[in-house]
Structure formats: C-alpha cells, structure tokens
Protein backbone atom coordinates (compact mmCIF):
# COMPACT_ATOMS: atom_id res chain seq x y z
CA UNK A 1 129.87 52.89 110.69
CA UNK A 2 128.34 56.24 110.15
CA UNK A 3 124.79 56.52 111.41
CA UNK A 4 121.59 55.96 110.12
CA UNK A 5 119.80 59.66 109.61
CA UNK A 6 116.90 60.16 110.42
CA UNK A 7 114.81 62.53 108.27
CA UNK A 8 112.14 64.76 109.31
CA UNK A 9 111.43 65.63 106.11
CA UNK A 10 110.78 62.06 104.83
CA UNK A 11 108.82 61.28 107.91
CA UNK A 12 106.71 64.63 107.94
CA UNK A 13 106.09 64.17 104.27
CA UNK A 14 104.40 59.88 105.28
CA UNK A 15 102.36 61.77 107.94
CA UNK A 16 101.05 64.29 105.51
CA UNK A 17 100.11 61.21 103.39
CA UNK A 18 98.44 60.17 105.47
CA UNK A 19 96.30 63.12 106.69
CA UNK A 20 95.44 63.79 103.30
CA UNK A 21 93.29 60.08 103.21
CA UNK A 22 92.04 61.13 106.59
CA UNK A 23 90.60 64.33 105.74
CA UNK A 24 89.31 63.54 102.31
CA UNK A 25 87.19 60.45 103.89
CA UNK A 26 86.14 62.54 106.11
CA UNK A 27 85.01 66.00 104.11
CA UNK A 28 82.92 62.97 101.75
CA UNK A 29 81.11 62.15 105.58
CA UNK A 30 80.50 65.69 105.56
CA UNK A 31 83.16 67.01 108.22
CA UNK A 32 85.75 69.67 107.24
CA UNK A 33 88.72 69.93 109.88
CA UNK A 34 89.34 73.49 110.46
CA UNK A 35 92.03 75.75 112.40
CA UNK A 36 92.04 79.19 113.01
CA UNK A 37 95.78 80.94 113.75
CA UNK A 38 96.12 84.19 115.27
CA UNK A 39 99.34 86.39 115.09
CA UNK A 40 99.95 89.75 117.36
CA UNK A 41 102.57 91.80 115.87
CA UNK A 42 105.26 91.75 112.90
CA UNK A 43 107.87 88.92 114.35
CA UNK A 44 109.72 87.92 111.21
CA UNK A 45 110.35 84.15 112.59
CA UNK A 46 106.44 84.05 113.74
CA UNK A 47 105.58 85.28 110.29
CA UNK A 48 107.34 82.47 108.37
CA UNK A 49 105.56 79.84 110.92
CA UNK A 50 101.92 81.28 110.14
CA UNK A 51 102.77 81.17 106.39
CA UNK A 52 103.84 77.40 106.42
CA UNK A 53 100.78 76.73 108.70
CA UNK A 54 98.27 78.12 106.69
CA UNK A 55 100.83 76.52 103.68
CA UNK A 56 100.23 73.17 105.34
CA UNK A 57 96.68 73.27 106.00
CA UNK A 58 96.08 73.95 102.07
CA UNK A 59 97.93 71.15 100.74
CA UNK A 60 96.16 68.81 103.38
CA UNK A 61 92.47 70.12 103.11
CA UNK A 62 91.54 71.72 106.56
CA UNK A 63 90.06 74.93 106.45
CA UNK A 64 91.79 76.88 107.70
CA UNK A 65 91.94 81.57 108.63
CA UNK A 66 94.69 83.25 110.07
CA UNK A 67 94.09 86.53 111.56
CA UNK A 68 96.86 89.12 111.91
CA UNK A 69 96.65 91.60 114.24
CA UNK A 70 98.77 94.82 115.24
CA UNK A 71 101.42 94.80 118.01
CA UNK A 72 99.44 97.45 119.72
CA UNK A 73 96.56 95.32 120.07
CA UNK A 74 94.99 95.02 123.79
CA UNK A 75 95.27 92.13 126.00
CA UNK A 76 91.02 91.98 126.40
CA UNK A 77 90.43 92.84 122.34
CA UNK A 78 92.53 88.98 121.95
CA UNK A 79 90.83 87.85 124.68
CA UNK A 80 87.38 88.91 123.21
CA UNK A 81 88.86 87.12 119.69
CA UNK A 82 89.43 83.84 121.40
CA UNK A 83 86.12 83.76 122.59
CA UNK A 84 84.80 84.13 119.58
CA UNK A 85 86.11 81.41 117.82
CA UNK A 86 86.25 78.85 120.92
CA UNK A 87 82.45 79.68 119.87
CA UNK A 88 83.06 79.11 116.46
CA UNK A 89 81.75 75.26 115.33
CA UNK A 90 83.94 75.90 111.97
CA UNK A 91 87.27 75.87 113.51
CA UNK A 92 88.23 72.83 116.02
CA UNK A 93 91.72 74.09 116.66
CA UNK A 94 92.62 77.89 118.10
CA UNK A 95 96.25 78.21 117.73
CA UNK A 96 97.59 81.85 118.80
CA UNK A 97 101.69 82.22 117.70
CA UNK A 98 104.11 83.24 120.36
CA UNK A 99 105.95 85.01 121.22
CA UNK A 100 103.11 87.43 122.19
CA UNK A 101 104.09 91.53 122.75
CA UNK A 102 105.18 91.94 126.44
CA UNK A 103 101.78 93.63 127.25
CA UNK A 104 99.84 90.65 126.62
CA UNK A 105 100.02 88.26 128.99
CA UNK A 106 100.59 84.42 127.10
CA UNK A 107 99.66 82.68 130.54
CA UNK A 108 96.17 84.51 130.01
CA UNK A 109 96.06 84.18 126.07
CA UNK A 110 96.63 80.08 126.65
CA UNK A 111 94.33 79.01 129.25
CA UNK A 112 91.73 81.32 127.32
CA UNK A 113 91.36 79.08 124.51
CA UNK A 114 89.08 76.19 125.13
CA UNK A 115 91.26 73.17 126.02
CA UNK A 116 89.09 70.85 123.50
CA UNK A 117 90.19 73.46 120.62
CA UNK A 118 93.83 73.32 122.18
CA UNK A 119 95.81 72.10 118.80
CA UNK A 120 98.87 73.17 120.85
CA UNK A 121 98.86 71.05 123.67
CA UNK A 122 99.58 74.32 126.09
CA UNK A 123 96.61 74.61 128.01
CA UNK A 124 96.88 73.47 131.53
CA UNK A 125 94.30 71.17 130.95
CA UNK A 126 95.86 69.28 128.00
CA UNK A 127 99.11 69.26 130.24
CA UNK A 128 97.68 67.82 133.02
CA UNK A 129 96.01 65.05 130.85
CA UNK A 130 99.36 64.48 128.75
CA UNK A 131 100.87 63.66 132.42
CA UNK A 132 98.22 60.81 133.23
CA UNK A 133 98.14 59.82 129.62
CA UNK A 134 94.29 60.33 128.93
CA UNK A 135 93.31 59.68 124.98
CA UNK A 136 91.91 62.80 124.40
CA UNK A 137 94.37 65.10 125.37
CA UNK A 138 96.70 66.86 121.90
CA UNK A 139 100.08 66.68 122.80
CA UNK A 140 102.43 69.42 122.20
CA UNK A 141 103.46 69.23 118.70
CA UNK A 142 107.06 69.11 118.81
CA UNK A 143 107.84 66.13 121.47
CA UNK A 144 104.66 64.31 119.79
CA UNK A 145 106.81 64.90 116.63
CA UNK A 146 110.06 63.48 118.14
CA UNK A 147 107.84 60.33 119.66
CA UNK A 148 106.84 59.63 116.08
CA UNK A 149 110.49 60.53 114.67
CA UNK A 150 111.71 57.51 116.64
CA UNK A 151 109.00 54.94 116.36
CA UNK A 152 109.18 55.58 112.94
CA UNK A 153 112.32 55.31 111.94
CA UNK A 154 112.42 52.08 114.11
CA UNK A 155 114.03 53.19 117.23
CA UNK A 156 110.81 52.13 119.84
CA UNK A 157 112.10 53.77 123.27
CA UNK A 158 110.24 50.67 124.89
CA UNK A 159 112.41 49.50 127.41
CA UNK A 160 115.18 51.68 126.79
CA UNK A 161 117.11 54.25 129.12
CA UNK A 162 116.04 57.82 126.84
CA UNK A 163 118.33 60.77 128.74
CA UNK A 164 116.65 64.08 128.19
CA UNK A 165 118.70 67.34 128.00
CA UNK A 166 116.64 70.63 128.84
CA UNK A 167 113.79 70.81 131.35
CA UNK A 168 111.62 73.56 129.54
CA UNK A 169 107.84 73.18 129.42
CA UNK A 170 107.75 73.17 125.66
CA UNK A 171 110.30 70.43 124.77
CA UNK A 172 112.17 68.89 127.98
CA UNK A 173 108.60 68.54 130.52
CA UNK A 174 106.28 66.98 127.96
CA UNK A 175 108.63 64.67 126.27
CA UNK A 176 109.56 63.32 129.57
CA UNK A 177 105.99 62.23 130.65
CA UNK A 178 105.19 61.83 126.87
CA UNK A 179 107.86 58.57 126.91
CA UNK A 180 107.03 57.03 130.06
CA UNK A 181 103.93 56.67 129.92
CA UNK A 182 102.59 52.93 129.74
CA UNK A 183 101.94 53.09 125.85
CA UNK A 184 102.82 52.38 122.46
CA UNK A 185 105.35 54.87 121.49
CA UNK A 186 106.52 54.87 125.14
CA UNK A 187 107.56 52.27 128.39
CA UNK A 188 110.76 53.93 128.39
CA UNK A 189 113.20 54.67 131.35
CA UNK A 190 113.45 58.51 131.68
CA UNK A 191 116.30 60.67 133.07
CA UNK A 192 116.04 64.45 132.69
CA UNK A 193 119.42 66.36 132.98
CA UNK A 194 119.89 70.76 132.52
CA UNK A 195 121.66 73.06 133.33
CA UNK A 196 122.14 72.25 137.04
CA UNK A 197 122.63 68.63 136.68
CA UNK A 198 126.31 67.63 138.32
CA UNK A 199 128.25 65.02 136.17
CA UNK A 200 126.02 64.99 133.22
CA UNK A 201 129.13 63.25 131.23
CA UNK A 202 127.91 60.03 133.51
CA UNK A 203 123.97 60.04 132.48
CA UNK A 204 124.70 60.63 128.86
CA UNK A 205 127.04 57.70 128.61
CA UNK A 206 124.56 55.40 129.79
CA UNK A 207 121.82 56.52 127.73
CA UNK A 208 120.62 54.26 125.23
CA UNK A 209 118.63 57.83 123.66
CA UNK A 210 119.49 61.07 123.80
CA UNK A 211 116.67 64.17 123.39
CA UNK A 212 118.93 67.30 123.25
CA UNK A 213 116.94 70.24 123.97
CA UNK A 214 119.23 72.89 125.94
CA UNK A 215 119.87 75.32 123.56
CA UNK A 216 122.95 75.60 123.31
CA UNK A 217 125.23 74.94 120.65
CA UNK A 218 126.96 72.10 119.78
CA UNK A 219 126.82 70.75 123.31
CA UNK A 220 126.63 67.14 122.82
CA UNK A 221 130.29 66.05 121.90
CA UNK A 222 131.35 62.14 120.71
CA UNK A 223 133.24 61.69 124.40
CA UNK A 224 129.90 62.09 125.77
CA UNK A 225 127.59 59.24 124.05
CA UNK A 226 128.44 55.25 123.85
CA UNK A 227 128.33 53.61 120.54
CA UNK A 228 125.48 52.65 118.92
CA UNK A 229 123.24 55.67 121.09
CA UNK A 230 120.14 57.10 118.99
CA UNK A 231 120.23 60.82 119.19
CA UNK A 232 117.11 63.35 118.28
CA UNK A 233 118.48 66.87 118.50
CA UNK A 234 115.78 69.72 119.15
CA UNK A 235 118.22 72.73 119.15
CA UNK A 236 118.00 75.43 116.95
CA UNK A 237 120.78 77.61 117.01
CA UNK A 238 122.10 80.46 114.81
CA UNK A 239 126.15 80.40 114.48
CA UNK A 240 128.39 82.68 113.05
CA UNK A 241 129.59 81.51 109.33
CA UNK A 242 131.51 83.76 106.95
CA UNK A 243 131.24 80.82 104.56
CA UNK A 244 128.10 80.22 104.83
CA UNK A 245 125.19 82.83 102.41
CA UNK A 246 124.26 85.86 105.00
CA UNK A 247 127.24 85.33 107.28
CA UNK A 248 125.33 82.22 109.58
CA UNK A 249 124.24 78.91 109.50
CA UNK A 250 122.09 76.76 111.70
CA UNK A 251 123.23 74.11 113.96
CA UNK A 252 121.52 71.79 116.65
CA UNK A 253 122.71 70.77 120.38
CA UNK A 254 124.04 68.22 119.43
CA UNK A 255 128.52 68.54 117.81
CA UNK A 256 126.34 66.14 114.50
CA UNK A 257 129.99 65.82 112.71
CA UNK A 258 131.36 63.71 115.22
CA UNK A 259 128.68 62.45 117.09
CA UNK A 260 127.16 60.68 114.12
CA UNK A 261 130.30 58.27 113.64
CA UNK A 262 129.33 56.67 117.52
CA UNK A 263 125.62 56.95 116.83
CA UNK A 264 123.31 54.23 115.46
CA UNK A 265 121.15 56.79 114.49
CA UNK A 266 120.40 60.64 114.34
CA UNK A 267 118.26 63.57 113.21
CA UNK A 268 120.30 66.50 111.08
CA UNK A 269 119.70 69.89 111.65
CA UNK A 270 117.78 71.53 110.39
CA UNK A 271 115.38 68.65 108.42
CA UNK A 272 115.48 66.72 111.63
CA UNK A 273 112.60 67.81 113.96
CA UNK A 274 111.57 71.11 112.45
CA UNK A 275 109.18 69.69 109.60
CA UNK A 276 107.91 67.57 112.57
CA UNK A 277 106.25 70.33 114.45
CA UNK A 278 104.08 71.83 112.14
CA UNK A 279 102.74 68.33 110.60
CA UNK A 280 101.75 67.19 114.36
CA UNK A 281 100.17 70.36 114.03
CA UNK A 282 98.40 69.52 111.66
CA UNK A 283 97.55 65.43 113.27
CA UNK A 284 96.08 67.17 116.58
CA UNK A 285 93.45 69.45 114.39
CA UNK A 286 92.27 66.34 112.22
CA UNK A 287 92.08 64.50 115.98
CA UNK A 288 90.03 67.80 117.42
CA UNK A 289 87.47 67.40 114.49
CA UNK A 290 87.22 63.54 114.73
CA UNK A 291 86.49 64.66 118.67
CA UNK A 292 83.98 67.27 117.85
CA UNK A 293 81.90 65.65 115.42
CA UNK A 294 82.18 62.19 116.67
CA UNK A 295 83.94 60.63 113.84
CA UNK A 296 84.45 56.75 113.90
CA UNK A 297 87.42 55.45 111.49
C-alpha cells in the first residue's frame, strides 16, 4: 500500500487557522503581535523568504516591518539596528535573514538580538533552554515544524525509535533534543547518524522514523527503510531536469518514488516541510507577545 502523505501545506494552512483566532482575541485585549525582519544584501532565495514573511504576517494580523539594507552595510551599523528594535516595545520578534555578507559576522548578528525577541530559536540562550526543555524558550522553526508535521498527521514519536540523518545546528541538533525531551510531542528514542556514521544501512532499518536532513540528494533509497517506517524529509535540493520548466526541479533526501511504497507515511517535496517553517515562524512571534504582555488564554 502506497503511503499516507503528509502535507505541509494542509497542516501549515490548520496552524494559520488557528493563529488568526489567536491574534484577533488578542488585538480586541489590546495587544498587537509584531515582528520586525531585517535583510543585508540582494540574495534572490533570501528575498523570496522576506516576501512570504512579511506575506504571512499580513494575512495573519501581526504587525509586522522589514528593513532592507545594502550588502555594503557595516557589521556595527546592524549591530546599532538590532539594538534599536530589541528596544522597540512594538516588535516582540527580531528576525535578521541569513545568509549574512561574509563581512558580517552571523555569530555576532545572533547573539545580538535579545533572546526574549529570538523568533528564530538561534540565540545561544534559546538553544540552551530548547536542550533542558524550559517553556519559554522558541524553538527553531523548522524542527518545531516537523514536531508538529508528525503529531499532526498522527504519527506521535512517543515511544518510538526516530533515526535522524544530518547533525547540523539548524535541522539535525535541535530536532534531536526537540524529540526526546519528556513532553507531548516527544518521549522518543533518538539516534543521530551523518556523514561519518559507519553502517548507517543498520540504524535506518531499525528506525521506526526517519528525519532526513543531509543534503544530499535522493539519499534515502527503499533497501534502506522497513515497512511501514514514517519518513519527514528536510532536503532541499536542486537537480538537473531537461523536462522539467528552467532545466531543474527540486527533490528531497529522501529517493520519495520508491520509498513511499514501504512507508506508512511521508512528506513530498517540496509541500512537505517548507510551508512549515515560515508558519512556526509565525507561532513563536504570537508566543513572544503572549510573553511580553502577559497574555492569559
């Protein structure tokens, strides 16, 4: 039986839903979630995130500026910007787009921004309190989205083995200490596997959940998952395609054509985890101004 696919479209789309109530109950109690995004440079990819973003922000509600700035700009003049808005009661998130130019450092530009206005999840701070699993931390958006991808599409990782491919601190890291945590959403058995891991073939197998995230493509073939395995595949990889309109197409980690015929379940790509990131996005600013202006449901 083919599997079960789970969209992130559809689930993005109940999560906006919901936001929406959120933030109109709250704007009638007189609180108005706001985000502030700041871009450095012309990066066409970075470009199309800030649009959605400020895209997303409209249809929900929260206020929201973006604030583009030239690739030439110094290091302390984004510094000085930061502080300005980590000053700023209007704006409870601070989210700065990477990649930055290569004269700005982003280990600088992140810890900068005031870990309570940290929409991201980056900040050392937030890390650190993802890792111990304290309430008020925002977790990075896109493993917060593929936590919510699974519980919602009923595949609870409680009690299950989840095997995660990739070890980076954006996906592989926080996802890992994101699912094991004691916690709804979570209790699951962890292994993390990359690049140096030696028989890999014999972890995936067992794995009752896969969370591809190597970047590579097509790297998760049908001889390497058991039947009935839920996959979420995080890759995002341009492929050469003189079929397809420009001469590429997009493809995830994860070989989906044959893979999905063992699987129970499994995201698509893209509309699997992309529309994920932004909405979570979107969940830690409403959280930030429920924080900041003490805001009871």
């Amino acid at each position: 039986m083919a599997a079960q696919i789970i969209s992130g479209n559809e689930v993005a789309k109940s999560i906006r839903a919901e936001l929406k109530e959120e933030i109109s109950r709250m704007k009638a109690g007189g609180v108005t979630p706001g985000l502030v995004v700041i871009i450095v440079g012309e990066d066409a990819a970075s470009q199309v995130y800030v649009r959605k973003k400020g895209e997303a922000c409209q249809e929900l509600g929260i206020h929201s500026e973006t604030i583009r700035l030239p690739p030439d700009t110094k290091e302390a003049e984004l510094l000085s910007l930061i502080d300005k808005y980590n000053a700023d009661s209007k704006f409870d998130g601070i989210l700065v787009q990477l990649p930055l130019p290569k004269h700005i450092s982003e280990e600088k530009v992140l810890v900068r921004i005031d870990p309570g206005k940290d929409v991201d999840g980056f900040h050392p701070i937030n890390v650190g309190k993802m890792v111990v699993g304290a309430a008020d931390c925002y977790l990075p958006c896109t493993p917060h989205g593929v936590q919510e991808l699974l519980m919602r599409s009923g595949n609870d990782p409680k009690g299950k083995h989840v095997v995660v491919l990739g070890r980076s601190n954006i996906v592989g890291k926080p996802i890992t200490n994101i699912l094991l945590q004691k916690a709804p959403g979570a209790d699951a058995t962890v292994t993390i596997c990359h690049s140096r891991t030696k028989d890999l073939k014999e972890f995936t197998l067992r794995a009752d959940i896969i969370v591809a995230a190597m970047g590579v493509p097509n790297f998760l073939k049908a001889d390497m998952v058991k039947e009935g395995v839920v996959i979420i595949d995080v890759g995002v990889n341009r492929i050469s395609d003189p079929t397809a309109k420009g001469g590429c197409r997009l493809v995830g980690d994860v070989d989906f054509e044959s893979v999905k015929e063992k699987a129970k379940a499994i995201t698509p790509v893209p509309g699997g985890v992309g529309p994920m990131t932004i909405t979570m996005l979107m969940k830690n600013t409403v959280k930030a101004a429920k924080i900041h202006h003490g805001w009871k449901d």
